[in-house]
Protein backbone atom coordinates (compact mmCIF):
# COMPACT_ATOMS: atom_id res chain seq x y z
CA UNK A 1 86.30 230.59 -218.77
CA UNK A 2 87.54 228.44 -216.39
CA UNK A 3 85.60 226.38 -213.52
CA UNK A 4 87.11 227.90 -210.90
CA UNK A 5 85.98 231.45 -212.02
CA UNK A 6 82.48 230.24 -212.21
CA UNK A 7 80.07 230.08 -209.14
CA UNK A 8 77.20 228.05 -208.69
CA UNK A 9 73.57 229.47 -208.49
CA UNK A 10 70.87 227.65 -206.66
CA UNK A 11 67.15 229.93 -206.58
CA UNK A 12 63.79 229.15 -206.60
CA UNK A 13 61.46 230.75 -209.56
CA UNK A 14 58.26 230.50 -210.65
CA UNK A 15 56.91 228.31 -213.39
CA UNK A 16 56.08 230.54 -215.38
CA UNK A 17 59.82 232.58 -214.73
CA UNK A 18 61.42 229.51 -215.54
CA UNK A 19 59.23 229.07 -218.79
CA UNK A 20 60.38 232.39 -219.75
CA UNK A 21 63.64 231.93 -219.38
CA UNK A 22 63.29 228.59 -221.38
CA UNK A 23 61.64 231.03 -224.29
CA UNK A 24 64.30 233.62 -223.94
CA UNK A 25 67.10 230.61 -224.27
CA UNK A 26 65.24 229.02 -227.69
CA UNK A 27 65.38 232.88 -229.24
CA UNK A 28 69.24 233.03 -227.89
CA UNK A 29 69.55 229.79 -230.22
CA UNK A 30 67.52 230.61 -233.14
CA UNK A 31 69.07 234.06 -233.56
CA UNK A 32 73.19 233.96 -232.64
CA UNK A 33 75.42 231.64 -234.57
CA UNK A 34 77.38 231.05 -231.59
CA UNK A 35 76.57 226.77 -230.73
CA UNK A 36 75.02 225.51 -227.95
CA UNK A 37 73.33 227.87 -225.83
CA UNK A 38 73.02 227.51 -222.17
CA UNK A 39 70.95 229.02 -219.56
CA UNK A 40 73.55 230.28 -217.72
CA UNK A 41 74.84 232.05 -220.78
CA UNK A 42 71.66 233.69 -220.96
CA UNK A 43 71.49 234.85 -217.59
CA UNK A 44 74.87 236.06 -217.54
CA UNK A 45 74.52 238.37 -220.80
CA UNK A 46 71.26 239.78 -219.28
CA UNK A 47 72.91 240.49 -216.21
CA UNK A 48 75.69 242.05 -217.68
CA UNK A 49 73.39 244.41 -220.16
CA UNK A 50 71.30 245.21 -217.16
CA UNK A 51 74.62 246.33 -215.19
CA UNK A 52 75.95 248.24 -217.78
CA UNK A 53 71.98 250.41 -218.20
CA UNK A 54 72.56 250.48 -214.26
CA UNK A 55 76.09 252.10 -214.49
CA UNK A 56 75.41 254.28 -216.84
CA UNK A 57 71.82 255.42 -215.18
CA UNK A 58 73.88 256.15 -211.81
CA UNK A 59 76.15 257.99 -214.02
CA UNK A 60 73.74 260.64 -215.34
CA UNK A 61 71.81 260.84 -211.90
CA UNK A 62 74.78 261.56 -209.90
């Protein structure tokens, strides 16, 4: 994907969030054959499962 279709994220978390998300990123690593794997990789594919249980959770209640 190209810079320019990428948009920076600057938040504040918890310690222990933050440690999570390290944990979460180590299993992303140990368990895809995919390279290097990068927080914001993580947080995008959780977003995007999370938007897609949303979608289809709208779906069925409306």
């Amino acid at each position: 994907m190209a810079d320019t279709n990428r948009l920076q994220l600057n938040v504040r978390v918890t310690k222990e969030t933050a440690d999570k998300l390290d944990e979460i990123v180590a299993y992303y690593q140990e368990n895809t054959k995919i390279g290097r794997v990068y927080k914001g990789d993580v947080l995008t594919d959780i977003i995007e499962k999370s938007y897609e249980i949303m979608q289809k959770q709208k779906q069925r209640s409306g």
